[in-house]
Protein backbone atom coordinates (compact mmCIF):
# COMPACT_ATOMS: atom_id res chain seq x y z
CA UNK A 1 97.59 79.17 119.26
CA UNK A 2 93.79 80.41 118.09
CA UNK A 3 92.63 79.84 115.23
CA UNK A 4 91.98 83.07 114.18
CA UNK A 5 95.72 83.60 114.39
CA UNK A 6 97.03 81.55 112.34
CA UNK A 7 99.25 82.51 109.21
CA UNK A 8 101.54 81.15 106.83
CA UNK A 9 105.33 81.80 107.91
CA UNK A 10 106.81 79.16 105.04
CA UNK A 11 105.29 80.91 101.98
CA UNK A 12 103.83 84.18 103.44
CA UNK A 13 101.73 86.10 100.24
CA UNK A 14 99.16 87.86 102.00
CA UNK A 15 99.33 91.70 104.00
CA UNK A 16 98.39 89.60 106.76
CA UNK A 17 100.78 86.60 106.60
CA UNK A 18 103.53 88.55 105.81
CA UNK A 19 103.12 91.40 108.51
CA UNK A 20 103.21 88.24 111.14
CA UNK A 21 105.99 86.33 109.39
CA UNK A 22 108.02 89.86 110.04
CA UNK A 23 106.42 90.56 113.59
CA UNK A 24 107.26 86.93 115.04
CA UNK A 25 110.65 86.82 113.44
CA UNK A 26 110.08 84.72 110.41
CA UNK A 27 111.00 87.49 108.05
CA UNK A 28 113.44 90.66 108.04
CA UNK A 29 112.37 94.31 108.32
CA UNK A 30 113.91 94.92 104.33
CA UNK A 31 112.22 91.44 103.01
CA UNK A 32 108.44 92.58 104.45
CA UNK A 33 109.56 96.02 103.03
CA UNK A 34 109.69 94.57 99.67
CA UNK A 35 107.12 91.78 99.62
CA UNK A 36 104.45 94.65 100.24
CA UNK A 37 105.61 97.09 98.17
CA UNK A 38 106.80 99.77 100.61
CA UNK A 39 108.92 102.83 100.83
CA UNK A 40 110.11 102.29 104.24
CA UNK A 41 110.15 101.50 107.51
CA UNK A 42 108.25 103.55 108.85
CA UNK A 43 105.58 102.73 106.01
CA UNK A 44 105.72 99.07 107.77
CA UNK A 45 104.87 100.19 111.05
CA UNK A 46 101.66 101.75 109.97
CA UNK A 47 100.86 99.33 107.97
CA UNK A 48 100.76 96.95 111.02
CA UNK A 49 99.50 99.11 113.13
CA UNK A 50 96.53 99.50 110.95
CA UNK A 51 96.44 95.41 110.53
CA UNK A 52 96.61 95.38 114.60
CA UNK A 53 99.78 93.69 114.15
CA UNK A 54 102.73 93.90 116.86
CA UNK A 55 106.10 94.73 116.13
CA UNK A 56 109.10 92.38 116.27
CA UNK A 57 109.52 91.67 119.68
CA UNK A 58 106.63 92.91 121.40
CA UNK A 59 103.70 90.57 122.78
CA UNK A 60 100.11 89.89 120.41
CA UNK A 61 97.07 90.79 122.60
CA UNK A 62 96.36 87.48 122.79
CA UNK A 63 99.74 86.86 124.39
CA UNK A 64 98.54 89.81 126.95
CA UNK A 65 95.01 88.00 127.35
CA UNK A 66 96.62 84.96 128.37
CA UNK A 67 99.30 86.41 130.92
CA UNK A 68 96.04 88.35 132.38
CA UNK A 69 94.06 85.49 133.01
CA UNK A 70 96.93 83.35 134.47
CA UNK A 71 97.27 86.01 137.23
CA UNK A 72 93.86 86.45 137.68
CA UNK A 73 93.45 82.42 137.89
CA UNK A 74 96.64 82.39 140.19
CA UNK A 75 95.16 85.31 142.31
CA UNK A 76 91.63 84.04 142.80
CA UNK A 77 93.26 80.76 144.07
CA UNK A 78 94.89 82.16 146.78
């Protein structure tokens, strides 16, 4: 995992740490809800979307980088 990636999934406190604790399954939709002080769900969404932070589920764009560049190495090679 990068560096710049990084976050604290035991004791999330910060926007940041707790929008990835929620996004890679560490925390549930009503606990990040609460921790930051939201209205609803919908509220969370944009608040990761403006953080550049995936939803539950979905792959981080460094996830994406690294799936591109193992077909491009895998392509080139052949």
């Amino acid at each position: 995992m990068r560096q710049d990636v990084i976050f604290d999934h035991e004791n999330p406190v910060t926007v940041h740490d707790i929008l990835w604790a929620w996004s890679r399954g560490y925390m549930s939709t009503k606990r990040a809800i609460t921790s930051l002080h939201l209205d609803d769900e919908m509220e969370l969404y944009e608040t990761a979307n403006d953080n550049d932070v995936p939803y539950p589920g979905t792959p981080s764009r460094h996830d994406i980088e690294m799936a591109e560049a193992f077909i491009t190495a895998i392509t080139d090679a052949a």
